[in-house]
Structures are given as C-alpha cells and as structure tokens.
Protein backbone atom coordinates (compact mmCIF):
# COMPACT_ATOMS: atom_id res chain seq x y z
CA UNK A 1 -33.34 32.80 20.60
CA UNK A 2 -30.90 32.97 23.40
CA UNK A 3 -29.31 29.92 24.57
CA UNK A 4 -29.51 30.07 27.99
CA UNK A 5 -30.75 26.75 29.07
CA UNK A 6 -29.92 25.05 26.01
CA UNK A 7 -27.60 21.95 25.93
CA UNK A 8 -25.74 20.96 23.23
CA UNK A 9 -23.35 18.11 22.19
CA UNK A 10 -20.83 18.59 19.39
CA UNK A 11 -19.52 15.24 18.51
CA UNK A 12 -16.08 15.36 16.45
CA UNK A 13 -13.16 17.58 17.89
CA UNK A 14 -11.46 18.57 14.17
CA UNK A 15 -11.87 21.96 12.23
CA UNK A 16 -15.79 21.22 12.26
CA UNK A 17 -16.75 20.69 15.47
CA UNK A 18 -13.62 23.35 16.90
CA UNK A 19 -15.27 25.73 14.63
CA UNK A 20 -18.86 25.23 15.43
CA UNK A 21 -17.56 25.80 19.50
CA UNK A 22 -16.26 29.01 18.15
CA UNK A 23 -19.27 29.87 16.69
CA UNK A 24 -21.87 29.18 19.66
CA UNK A 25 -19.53 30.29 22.45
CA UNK A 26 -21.80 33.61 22.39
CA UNK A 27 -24.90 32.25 22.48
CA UNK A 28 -24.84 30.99 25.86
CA UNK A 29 -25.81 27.47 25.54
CA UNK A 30 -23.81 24.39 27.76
CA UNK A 31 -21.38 22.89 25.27
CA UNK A 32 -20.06 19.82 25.36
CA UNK A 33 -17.66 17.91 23.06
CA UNK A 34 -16.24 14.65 22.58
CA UNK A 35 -14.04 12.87 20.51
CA UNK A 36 -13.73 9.55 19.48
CA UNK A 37 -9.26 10.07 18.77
CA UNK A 38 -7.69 9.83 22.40
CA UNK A 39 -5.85 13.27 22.32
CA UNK A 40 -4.49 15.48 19.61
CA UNK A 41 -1.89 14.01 17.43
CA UNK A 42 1.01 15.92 15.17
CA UNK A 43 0.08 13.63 12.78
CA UNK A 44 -0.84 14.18 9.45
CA UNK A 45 -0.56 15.65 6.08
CA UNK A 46 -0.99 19.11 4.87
CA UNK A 47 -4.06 21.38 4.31
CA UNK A 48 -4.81 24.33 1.74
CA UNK A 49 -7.81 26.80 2.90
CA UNK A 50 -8.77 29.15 0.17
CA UNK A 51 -10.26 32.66 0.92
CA UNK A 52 -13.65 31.90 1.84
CA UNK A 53 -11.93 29.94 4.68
CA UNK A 54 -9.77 31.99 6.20
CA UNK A 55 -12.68 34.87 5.93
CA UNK A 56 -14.21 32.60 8.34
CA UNK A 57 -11.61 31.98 10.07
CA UNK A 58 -11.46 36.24 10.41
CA UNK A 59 -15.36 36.00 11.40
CA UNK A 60 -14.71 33.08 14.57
CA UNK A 61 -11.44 35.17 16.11
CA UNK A 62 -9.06 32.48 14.85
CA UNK A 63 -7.61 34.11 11.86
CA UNK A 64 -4.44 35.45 13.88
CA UNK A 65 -3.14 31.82 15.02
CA UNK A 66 -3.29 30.29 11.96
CA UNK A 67 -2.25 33.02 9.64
CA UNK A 68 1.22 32.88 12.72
CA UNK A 69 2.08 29.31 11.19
CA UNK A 70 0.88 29.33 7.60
CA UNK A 71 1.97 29.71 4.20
CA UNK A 72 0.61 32.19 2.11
CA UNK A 73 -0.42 31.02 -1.00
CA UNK A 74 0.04 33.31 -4.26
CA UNK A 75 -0.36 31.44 -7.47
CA UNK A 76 -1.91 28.62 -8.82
CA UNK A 77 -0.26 26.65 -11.56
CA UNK A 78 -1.63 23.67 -13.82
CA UNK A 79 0.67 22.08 -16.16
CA UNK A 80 0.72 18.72 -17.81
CA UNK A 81 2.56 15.50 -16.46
CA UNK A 82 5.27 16.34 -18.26
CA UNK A 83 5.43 20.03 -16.43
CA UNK A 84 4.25 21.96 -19.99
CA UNK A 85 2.45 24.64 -18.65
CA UNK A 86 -1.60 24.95 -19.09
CA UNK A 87 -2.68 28.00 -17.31
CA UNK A 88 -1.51 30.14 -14.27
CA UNK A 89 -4.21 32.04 -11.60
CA UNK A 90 -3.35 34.66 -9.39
CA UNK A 91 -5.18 33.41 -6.25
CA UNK A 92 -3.74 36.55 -4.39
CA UNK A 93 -6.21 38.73 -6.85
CA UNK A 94 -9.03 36.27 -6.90
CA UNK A 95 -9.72 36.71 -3.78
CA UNK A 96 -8.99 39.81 -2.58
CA UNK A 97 -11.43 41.39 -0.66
CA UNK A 98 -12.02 37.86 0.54
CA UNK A 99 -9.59 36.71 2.47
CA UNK A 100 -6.03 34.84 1.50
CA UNK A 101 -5.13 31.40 0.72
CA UNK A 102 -3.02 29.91 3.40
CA UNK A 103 -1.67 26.24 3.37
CA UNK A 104 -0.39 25.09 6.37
CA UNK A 105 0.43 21.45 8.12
CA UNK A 106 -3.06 20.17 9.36
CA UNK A 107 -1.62 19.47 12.60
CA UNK A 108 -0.88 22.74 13.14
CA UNK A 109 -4.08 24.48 12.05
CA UNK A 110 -5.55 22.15 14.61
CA UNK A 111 -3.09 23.14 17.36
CA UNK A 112 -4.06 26.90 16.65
CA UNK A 113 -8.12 26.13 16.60
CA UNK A 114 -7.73 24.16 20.33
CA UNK A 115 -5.98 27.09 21.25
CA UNK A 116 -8.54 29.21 19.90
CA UNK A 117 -10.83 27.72 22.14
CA UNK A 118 -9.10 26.57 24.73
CA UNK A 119 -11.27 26.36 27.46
CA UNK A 120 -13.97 24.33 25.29
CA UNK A 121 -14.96 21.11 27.45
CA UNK A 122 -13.53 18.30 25.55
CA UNK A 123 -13.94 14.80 26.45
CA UNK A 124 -10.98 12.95 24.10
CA UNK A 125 -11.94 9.38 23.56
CA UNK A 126 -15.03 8.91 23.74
CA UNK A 127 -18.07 8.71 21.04
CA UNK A 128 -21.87 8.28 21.14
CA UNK A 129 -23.09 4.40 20.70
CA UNK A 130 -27.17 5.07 20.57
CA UNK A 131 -29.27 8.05 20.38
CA UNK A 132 -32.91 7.74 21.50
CA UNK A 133 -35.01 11.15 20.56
CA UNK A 134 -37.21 12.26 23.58
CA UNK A 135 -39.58 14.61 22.85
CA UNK A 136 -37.79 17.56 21.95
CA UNK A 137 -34.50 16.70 23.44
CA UNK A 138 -31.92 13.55 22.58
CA UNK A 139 -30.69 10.90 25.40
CA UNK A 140 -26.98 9.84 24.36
CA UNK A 141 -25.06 6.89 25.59
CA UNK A 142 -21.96 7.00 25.79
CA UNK A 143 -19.08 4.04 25.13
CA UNK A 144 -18.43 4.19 28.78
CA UNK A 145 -22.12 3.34 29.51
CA UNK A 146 -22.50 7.12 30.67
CA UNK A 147 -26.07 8.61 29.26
CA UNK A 148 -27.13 12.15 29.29
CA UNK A 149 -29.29 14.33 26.99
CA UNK A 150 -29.36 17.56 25.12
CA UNK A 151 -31.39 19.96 23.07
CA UNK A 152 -29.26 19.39 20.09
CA UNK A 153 -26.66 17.03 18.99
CA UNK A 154 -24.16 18.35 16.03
CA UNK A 155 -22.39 15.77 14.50
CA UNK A 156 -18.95 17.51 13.69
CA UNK A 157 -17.08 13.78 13.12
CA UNK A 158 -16.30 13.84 9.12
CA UNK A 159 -16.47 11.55 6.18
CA UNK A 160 -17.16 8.30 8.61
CA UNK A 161 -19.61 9.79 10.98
CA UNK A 162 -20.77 7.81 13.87
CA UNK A 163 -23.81 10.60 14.28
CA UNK A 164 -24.67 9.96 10.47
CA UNK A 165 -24.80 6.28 11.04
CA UNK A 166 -26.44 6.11 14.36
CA UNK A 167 -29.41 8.58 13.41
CA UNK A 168 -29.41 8.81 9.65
CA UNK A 169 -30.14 4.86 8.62
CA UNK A 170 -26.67 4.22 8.86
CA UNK A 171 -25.87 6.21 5.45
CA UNK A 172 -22.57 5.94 4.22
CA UNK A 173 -19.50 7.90 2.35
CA UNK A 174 -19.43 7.00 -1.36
CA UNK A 175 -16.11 6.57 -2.84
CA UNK A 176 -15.81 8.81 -6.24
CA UNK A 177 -13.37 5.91 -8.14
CA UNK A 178 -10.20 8.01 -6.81
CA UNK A 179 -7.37 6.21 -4.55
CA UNK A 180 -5.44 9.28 -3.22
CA UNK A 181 -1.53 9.05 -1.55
CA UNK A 182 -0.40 11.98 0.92
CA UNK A 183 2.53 12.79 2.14
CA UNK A 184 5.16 15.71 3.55
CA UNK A 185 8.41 16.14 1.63
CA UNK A 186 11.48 18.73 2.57
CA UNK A 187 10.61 22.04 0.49
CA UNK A 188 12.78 22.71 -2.52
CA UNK A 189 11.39 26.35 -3.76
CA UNK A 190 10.75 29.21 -2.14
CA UNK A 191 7.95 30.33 -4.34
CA UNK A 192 4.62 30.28 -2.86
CA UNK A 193 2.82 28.56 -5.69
CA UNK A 194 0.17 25.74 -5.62
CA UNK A 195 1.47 23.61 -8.55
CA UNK A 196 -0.66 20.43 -10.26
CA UNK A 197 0.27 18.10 -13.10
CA UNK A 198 -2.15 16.59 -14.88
CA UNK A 199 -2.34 13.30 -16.09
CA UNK A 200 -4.93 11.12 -17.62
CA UNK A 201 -7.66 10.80 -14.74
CA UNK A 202 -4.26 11.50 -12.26
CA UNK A 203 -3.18 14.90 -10.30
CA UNK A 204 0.06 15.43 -9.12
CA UNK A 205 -0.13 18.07 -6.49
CA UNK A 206 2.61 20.03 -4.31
CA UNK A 207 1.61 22.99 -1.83
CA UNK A 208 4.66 24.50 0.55
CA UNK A 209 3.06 24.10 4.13
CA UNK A 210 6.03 26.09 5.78
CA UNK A 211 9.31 27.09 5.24
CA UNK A 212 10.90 23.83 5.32
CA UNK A 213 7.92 21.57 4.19
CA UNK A 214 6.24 20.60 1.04
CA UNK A 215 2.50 18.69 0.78
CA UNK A 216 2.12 16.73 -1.69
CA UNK A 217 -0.86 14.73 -3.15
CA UNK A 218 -1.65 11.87 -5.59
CA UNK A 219 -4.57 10.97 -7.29
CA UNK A 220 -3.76 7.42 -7.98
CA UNK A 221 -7.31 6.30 -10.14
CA UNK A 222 -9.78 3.56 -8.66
CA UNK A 223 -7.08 1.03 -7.86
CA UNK A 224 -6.69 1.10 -4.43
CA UNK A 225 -3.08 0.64 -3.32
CA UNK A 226 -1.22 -0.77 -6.10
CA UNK A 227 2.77 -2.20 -5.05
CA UNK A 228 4.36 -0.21 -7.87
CA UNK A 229 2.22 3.10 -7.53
CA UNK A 230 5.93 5.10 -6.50
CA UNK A 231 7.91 3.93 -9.90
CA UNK A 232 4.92 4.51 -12.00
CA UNK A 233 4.57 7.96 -10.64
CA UNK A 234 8.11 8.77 -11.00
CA UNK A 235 8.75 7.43 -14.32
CA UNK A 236 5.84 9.24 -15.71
CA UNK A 237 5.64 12.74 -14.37
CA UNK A 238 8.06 15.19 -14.56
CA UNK A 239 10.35 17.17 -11.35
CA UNK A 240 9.64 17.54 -8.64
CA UNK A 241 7.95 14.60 -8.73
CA UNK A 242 11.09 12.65 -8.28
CA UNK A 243 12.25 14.52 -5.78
CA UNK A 244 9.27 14.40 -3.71
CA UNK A 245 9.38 10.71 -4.13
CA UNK A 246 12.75 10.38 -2.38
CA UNK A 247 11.70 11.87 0.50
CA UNK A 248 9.64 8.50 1.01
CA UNK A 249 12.48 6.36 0.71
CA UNK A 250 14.52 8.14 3.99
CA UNK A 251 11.07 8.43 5.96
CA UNK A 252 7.39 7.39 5.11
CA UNK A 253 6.32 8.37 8.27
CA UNK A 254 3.84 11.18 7.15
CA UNK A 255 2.51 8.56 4.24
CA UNK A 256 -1.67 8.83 4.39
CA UNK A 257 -3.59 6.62 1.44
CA UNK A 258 -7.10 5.94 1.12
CA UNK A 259 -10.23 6.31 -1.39
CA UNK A 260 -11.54 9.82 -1.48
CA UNK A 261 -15.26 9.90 -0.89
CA UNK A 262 -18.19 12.05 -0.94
CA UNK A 263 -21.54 12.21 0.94
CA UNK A 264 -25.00 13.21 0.03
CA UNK A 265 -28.11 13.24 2.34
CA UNK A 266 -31.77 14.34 1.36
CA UNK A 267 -31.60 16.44 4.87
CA UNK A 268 -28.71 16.79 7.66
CA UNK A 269 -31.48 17.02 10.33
CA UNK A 270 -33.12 14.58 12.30
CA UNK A 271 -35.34 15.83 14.88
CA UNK A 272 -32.42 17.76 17.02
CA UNK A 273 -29.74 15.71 15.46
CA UNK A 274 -28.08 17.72 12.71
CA UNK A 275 -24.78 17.03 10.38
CA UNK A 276 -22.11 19.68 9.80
CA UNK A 277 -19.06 19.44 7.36
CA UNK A 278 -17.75 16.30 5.76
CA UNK A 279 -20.56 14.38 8.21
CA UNK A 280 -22.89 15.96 6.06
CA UNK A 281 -21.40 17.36 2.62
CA UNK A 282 -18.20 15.94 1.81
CA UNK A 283 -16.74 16.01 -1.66
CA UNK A 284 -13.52 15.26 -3.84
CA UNK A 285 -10.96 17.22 -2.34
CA UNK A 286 -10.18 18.91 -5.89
CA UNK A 287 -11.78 22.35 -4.42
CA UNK A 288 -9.89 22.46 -1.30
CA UNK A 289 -13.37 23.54 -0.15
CA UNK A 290 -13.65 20.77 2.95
CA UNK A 291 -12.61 23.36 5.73
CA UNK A 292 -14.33 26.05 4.02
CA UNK A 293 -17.66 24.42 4.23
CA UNK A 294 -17.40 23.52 7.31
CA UNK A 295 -15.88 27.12 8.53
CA UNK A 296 -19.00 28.39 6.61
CA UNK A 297 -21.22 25.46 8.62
CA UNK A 298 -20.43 26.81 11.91
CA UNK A 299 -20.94 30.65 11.48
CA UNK A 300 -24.34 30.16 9.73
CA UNK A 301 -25.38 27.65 12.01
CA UNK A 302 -24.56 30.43 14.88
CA UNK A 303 -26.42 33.02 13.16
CA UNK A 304 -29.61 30.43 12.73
CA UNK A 305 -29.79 29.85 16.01
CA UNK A 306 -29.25 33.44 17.35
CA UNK A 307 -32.29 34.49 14.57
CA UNK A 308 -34.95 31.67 15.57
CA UNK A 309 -37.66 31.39 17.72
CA UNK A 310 -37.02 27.36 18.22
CA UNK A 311 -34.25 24.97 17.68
CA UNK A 312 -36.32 22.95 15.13
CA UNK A 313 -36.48 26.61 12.93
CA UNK A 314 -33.15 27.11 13.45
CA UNK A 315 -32.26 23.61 11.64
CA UNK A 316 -34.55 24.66 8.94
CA UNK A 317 -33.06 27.75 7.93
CA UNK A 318 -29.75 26.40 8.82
CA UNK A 319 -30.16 23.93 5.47
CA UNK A 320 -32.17 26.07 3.20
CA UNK A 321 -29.36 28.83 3.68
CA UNK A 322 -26.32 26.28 2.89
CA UNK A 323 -27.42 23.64 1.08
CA UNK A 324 -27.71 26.09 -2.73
CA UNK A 325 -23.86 26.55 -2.01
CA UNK A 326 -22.82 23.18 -0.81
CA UNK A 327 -24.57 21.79 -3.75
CA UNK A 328 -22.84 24.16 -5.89
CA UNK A 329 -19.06 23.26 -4.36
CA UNK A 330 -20.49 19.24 -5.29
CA UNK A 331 -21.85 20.17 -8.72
CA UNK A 332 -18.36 21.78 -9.37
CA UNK A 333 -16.09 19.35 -8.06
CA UNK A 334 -17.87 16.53 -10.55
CA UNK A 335 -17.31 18.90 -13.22
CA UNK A 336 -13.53 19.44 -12.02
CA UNK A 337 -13.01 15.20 -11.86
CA UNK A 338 -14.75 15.32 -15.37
CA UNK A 339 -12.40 17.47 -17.03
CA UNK A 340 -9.11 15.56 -15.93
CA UNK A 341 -10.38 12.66 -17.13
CA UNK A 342 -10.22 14.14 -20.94
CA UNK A 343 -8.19 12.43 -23.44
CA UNK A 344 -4.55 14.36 -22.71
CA UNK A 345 -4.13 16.24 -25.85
CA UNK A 346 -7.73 17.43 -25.88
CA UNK A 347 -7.69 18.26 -21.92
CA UNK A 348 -4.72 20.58 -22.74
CA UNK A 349 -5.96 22.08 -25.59
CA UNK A 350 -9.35 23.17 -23.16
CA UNK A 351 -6.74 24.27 -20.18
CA UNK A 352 -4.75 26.32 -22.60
CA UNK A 353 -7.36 28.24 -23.93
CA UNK A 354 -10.16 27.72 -20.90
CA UNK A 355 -8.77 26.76 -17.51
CA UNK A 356 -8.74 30.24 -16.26
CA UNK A 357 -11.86 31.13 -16.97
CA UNK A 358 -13.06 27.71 -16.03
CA UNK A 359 -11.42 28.21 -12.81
CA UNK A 360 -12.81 31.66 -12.13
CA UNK A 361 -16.35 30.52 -12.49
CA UNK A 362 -16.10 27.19 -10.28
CA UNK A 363 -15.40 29.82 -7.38
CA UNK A 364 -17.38 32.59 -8.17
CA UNK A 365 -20.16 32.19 -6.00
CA UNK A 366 -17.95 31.90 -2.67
CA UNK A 367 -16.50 35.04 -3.08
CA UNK A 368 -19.71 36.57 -1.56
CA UNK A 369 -21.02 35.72 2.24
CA UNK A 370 -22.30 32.49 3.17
C-alpha cells in the first residue's frame, strides 16, 4: 500500500510522534502534526537509550545528530546504598552488533529529532478535543474550533494521552506505587558508567549526559513528595549522592517529580485511531526502554503500512508484531521493581551471585529486530 492519497494526523510532537514522521516520510501520505506544548523547550532532565534505540535511531537517518551530542555509555554498575558493589555489565559488549548506549540531555535529543525532520508540518499548541469516526476516515476538532479529517490518527502524546482518552473510554495511566525525583547535577567523573544504588524498594541513579552534566534519578517509594525526601536521601546513601544533592541547593531549576506510571490497553486501535509509545505501552522507567519502544513503534508501523493492502490490516499486523515484545519489556520491568523490593541482605546476596545473568536475560530478546 502506497500512501498517496492518504492523510494522516500524528498527535504528540516528542520522540514518538518525531519518530513515527521519520518513519512515514517515504510512504507518501499528507502528514500532519500537532502539539499540545507551545514550542520546544530546553527543559528537562536527562535520557538513557540503550542499543535497540539507537539501532533505530540508525534505521530512521537520525543516528548521526544524536550520537554529535551524546554520551556514550560503557558500563553498568549496581551497588548497594552504601556504594558496596553488587555486579558490573559491560553494556558496550551486550550490545554489540546492536547498536550503543548513548545518554544524552532530553532536550537535546529532541533538538536533533526536529532537526531530523525539519520540514515536518508542525502545528505547536494545539490538541484534538473530539474525534467522530466516519466511515473509514476520522473528523477531528480542533481547540481552535478548526475540524478536518484523516485516514488515520496516531496518537504519539505519552503517558497522559488526550487520543487515549478521547477514543479509548477515557483509559488512564496507572501509577506503579513509585514517586520518582529528577534532576541535572555538574559531572564529577569522567568515566562513562551508568551507576545505581540500591536501597530497600529505592534506586539511586546517576548517568553523565555530557561532558559537564550528570542525570540523576530517585525512586522515592509511594509517598508522593515528602518535605524531607533531600536529608533522608543524603543521610542514607553513600557519594555521590551528597554531592549530587548540593547541586539542588545553588539551582533547582532542572528539578522534575512525579509518580511513575504504566499503561495497558486490550488493543491500541480504534477503527483508524491507533496508540504508539507511552500513549499505548508505557512502563516503569527501570528498562530505559520508553524511547526504544517507541523508536521500535514507528519503524514497524512504517513497514505495516508499506506491506498492507488496507489501513485497517496495517493496524492489525502493526499490534500482533509488537505487542509479544512490549509485553515482554512490561513483564520484565515488574520483575525488575520486584527484585528491589527484597529484604537488603537477601537482595544483595541474589545481585552478587545473579544480577548479571538476571540482567542479560531481561534484554535478551531486543537484541534481535523488532
């Protein structure tokens, strides 16, 4: 199926709907996009994209820019919260013959996927308020009273889709009991490592996002911003923790914090309506497997289309291609948020003499093609 002729609206202007522009820009449909934020921003935290990623990112002709501003990620390190070490991976061997792990600020993957495709239509604040199904087409209004319709409608728009909740019975996200804190901090170590401390039902995380900057990450438990969250981190977890910490007290600019949520859907279609990415597959972020998905999303969702006879096929085999390995990224981050929640002495004792072969077979299957 060519798609000459074909209209279709991506709604959500991030890595999903970016991507999925970079994906159909082939096929010859009439793209349009829009975006509920009113521009891009520099805000923001940082963002780690693992080798099934940035494969994808090889795949859409957008490796180049990112890999320009990115970090490349080496080694993986788990240690307890007082820094005792559990078990080390060499990501750089994982996933060779994949592609590398990168971390870079999110701003600035976003910055390199606009430029990527820069000369995508986007309409920047504006969103979708009803969708009425016609036949085989959609009629969207607009929040500026404008209406117009299309042969398919992606919704691109993450965790708090307005597509999911206008044509999917208003589903919602699901928070998974974890209040997360996120924040940039000046980089103190040149090595390229991805470092965690564990603590009961609590991650510490740091990730270098450039030369100068550090990401760091805090799974805070189910209690949703609690006043002494900083002291309690600090006094229990060992350096850099500390460190990072103080980078709060000069500027707590960069400071996101919010519940970390996952969704789940019987189907992402409806009708022409379908759900990419966190709209339809988000999970605990303890995979780093967010972008990848959604990377993955896009250039099967390409290849669909190009392959079927209809749009309504290409949905079909759109979801019975992903959904085995999206399930299997959700299956595995349970098991992940299962295993730090271990008494401490017992959870090291496993790490010690498991985590890397634990760690190894959460991945395994995304080593080969979507």
């Amino acid at each position: 199926m060519r798609g000459a002729g074909v209209r279709v609206l991506i709604v959500g202007g991030g890595v999903a709907g970016l991507a999925t522009v970079a994906a159909l820009r082939e096929w010859g449909a009439t793209i349009d996009v829009v975006e509920r934020a009113t521009g891009p921003t520099d805000s923001g935290t940082g963002i780690y994209l693992t080798g099934n990623a940035t494969r994808m990112l090889d795949v859409l002709g957008l490796r180049e820019p990112v890999a320009d501003v990115a970090v490349e990620i080496t080694r993986q390190r788990s240690t307890n919260q007082r820094g005792r070490r559990l078990f080390d991976i060499d990501v750089a061997a994982l996933w060779r013959g994949v592609g590398p792990c990168v971390s870079l600020p999110r701003a600035q993957l976003h910055r390199a996927l606009l430029d990527g495709v820069g000369d995508a239509p986007i309409r920047w604040g504006r969103q979708p308020v009803a969708l009425l199904q016609e036949g085989d087409q959609v009629a969207v209004e607009f929040d500026d009273t404008s209406t117009d319709r299309y042969d398919l409608v992606i919704g691109a728009d993450g965790v708090h889709s307005t597509i999911r909740r206008l044509a999917f019975d208003g589903q919602a996200a699901r928070d998974l009991g974890q209040y997360a804190y996120r924040w940039v901090a000046p980089r103190i170590d040149d090595e390229p490592v991805w470092s965690v401390q564990l603590g009961r039902g609590r991650q510490f995380l740091t990730i270098p996002i450039s030369a100068e900057q550090t990401y760091c990450y805090y799974n805070d438990g189910p209690v949703a911003e609690r006043p002494g969250w900083r002291d309690e981190l600090g006094a229990t977890y060992s350096e850099p923790v500390a460190t990072m910490l103080k980078a709060l007290d000069y500027d707590d600019s960069t400071l996101h914090a919010g519940p970390n949520q996952e969704v789940a859907l019987d189907s992402w279609a409806r009708g022409p309506v379908l759900l990419v990415g966190d709209a339809a597959h988000a999970t605990s972020p303890n995979m780093a497997q967010g972008a990848a998905m959604a990377l993955e999303d896009a250039v099967v969702l390409a290849s669909s289309l190009a392959a079927a006879d209809s749009v309504a096929d290409a949905l079909r085999a759109f979801e019975a291609r992903r959904r085995p390995r999206t399930n299997w990224v959700l299956s595995q981050t349970h098991r992940r948020d299962k295993a730090t929640g271990l008494p401490p002495a017992l959870r090291d004792v496993v790490m010690r003499r498991l985590g890397e072969q634990m760690f190894r077979s959460n991945y395994g299957p995304l080593f080969a093609q979507p």
